[in-house]
N, C-alpha and C. Protein backbone atom coordinates (compact mmCIF):
# COMPACT_ATOMS: atom_id res chain seq x y z
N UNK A 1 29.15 0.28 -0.07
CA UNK A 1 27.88 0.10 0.61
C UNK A 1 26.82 0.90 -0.14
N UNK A 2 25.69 0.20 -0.29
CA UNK A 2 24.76 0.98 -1.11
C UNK A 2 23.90 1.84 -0.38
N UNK A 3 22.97 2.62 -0.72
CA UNK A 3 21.81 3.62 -0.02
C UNK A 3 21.46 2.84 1.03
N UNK A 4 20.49 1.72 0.77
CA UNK A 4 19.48 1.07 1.62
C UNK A 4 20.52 0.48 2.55
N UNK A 5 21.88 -0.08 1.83
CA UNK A 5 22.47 -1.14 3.51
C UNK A 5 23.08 0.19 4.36
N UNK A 6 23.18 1.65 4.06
CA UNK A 6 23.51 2.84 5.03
C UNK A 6 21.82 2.99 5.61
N UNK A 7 20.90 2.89 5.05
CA UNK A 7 19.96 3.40 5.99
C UNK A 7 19.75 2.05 6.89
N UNK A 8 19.82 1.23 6.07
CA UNK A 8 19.50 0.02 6.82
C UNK A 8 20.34 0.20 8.83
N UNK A 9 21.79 0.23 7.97
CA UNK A 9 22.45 0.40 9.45
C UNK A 9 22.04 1.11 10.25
N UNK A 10 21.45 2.88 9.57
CA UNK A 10 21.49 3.27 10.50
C UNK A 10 20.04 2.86 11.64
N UNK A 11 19.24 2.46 11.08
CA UNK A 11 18.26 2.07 11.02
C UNK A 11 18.46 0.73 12.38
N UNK A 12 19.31 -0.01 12.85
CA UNK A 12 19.96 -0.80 13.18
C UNK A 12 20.10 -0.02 14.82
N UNK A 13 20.51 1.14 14.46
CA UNK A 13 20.97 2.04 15.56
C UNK A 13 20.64 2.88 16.12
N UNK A 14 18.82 2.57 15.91
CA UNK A 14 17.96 3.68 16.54
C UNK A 14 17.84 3.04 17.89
N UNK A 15 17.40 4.16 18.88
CA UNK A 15 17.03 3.36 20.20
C UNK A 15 15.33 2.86 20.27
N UNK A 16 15.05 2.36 21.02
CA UNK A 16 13.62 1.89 21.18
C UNK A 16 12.52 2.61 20.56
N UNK A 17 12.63 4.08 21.39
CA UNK A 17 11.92 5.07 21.30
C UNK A 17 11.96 5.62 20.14
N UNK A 18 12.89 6.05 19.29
CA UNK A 18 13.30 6.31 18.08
C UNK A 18 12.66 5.67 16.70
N UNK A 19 12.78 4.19 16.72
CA UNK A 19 12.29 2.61 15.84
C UNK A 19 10.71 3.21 16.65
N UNK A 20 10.45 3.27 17.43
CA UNK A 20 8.99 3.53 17.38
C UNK A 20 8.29 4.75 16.47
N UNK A 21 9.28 6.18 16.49
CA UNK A 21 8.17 6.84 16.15
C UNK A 21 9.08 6.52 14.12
N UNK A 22 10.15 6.12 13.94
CA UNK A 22 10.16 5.36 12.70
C UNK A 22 9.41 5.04 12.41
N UNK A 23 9.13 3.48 12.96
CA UNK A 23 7.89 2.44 12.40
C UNK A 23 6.74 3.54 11.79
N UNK A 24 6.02 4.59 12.61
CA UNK A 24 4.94 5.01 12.77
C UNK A 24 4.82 5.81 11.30
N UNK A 25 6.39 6.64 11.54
CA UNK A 25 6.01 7.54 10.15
C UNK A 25 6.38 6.64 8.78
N UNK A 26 7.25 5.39 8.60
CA UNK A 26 7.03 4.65 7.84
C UNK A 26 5.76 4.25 7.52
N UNK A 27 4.94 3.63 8.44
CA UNK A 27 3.60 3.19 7.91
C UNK A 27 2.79 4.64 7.14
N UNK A 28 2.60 5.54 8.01
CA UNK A 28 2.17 6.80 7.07
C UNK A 28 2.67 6.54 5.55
N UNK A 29 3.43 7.11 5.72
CA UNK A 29 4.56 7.30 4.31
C UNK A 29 4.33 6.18 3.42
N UNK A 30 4.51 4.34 3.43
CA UNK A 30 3.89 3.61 3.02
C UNK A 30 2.77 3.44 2.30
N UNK A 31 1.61 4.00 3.34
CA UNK A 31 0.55 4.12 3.04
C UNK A 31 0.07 5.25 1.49
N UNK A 32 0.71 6.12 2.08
CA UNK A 32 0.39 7.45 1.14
C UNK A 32 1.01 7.29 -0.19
N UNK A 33 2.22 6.24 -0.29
CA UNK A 33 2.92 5.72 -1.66
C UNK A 33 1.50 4.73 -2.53
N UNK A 34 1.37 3.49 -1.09
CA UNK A 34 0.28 2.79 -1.69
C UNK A 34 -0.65 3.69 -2.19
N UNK A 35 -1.63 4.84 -1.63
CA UNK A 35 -2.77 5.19 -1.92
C UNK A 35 -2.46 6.22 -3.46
N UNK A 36 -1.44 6.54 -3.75
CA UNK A 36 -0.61 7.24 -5.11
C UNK A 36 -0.56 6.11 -6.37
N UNK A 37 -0.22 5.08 -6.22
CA UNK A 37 -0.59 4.13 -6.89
C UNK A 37 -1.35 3.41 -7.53
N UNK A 38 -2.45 3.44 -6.17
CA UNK A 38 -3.71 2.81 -6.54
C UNK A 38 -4.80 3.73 -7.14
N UNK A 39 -4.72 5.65 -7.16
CA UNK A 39 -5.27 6.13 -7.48
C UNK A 39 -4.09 6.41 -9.09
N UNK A 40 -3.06 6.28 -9.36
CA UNK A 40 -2.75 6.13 -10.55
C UNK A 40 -3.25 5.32 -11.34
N UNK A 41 -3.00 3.92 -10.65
CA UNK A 41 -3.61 2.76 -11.45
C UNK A 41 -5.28 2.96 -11.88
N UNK A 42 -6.36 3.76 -10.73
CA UNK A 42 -7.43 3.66 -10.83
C UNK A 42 -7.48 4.63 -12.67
N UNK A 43 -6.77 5.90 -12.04
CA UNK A 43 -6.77 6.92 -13.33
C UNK A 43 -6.47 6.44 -14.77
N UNK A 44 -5.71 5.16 -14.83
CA UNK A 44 -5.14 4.55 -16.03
C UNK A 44 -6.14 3.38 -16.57
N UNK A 45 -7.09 3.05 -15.50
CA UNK A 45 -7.84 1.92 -15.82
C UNK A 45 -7.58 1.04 -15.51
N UNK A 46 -6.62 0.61 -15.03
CA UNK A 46 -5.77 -0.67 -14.86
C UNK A 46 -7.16 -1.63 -14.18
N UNK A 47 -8.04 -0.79 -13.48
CA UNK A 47 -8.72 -1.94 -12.25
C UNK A 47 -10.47 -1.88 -13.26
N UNK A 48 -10.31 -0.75 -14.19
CA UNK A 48 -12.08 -1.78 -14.82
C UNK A 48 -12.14 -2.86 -15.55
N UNK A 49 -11.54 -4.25 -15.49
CA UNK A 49 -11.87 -4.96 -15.68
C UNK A 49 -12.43 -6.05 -14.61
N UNK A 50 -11.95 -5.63 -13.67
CA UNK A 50 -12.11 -6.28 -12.21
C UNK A 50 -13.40 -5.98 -11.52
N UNK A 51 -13.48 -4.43 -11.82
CA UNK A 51 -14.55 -3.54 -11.54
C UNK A 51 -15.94 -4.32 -12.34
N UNK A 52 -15.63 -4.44 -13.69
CA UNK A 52 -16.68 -5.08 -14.71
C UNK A 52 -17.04 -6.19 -14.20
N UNK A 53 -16.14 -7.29 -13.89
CA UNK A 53 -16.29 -8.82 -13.19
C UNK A 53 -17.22 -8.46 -11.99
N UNK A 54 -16.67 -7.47 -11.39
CA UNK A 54 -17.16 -8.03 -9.76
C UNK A 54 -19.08 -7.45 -10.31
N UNK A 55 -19.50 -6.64 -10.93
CA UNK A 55 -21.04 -5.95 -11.24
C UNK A 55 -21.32 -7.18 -12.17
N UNK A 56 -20.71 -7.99 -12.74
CA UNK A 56 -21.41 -9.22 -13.67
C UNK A 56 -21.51 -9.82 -12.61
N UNK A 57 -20.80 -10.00 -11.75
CA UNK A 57 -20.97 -10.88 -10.72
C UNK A 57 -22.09 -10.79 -9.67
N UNK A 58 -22.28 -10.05 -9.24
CA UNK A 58 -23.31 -9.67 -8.40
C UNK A 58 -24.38 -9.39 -9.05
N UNK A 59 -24.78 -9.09 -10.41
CA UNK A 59 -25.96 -8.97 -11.25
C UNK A 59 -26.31 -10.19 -11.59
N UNK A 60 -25.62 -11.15 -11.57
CA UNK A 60 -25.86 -13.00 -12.06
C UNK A 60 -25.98 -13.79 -10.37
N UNK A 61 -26.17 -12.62 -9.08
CA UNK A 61 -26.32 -13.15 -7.91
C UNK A 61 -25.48 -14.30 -7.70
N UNK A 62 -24.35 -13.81 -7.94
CA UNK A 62 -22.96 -14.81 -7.44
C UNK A 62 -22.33 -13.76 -6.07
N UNK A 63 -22.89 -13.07 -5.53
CA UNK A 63 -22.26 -12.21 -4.50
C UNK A 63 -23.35 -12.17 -3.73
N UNK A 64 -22.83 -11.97 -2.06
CA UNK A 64 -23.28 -12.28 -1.07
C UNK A 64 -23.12 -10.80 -0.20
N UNK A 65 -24.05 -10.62 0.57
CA UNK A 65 -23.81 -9.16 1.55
C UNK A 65 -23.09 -9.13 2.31
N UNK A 66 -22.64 -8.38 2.91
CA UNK A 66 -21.26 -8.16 3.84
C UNK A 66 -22.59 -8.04 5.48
């Protein structure tokens, strides 16, 4: 049995209350992986080309106000 199908189980065998405050600190935890990422990726550049598109874009009034 590998890592994930043992957490998985145990995971299987929380009670209600338990899978709730799970869920909760999963989403945290989730989150804080996503936001590590996206400020890696920002640090590496990965996103100014997107960044460049979207300011051509809105300088050639192809973008609309929120």
């Amino acid at each position: 049995m590998s890592r994930v199908e043992r957490i998985e189980s145990q995971i299987e065998e929380l009670t209600p209350d338990e899978l709730s405050v799970f869920r909760e600190w999963f989403a945290d935890f989730d989150a804080q992986v996503w936001d590590q990422e996206l400020q890696a990726d920002v640090e590496a550049g990965k996103l100014d080309n997107l960044g460049e598109r979207a300011l051509r874009d809105h300088a050639s009034g192809r973008s609309t106000k929120l």
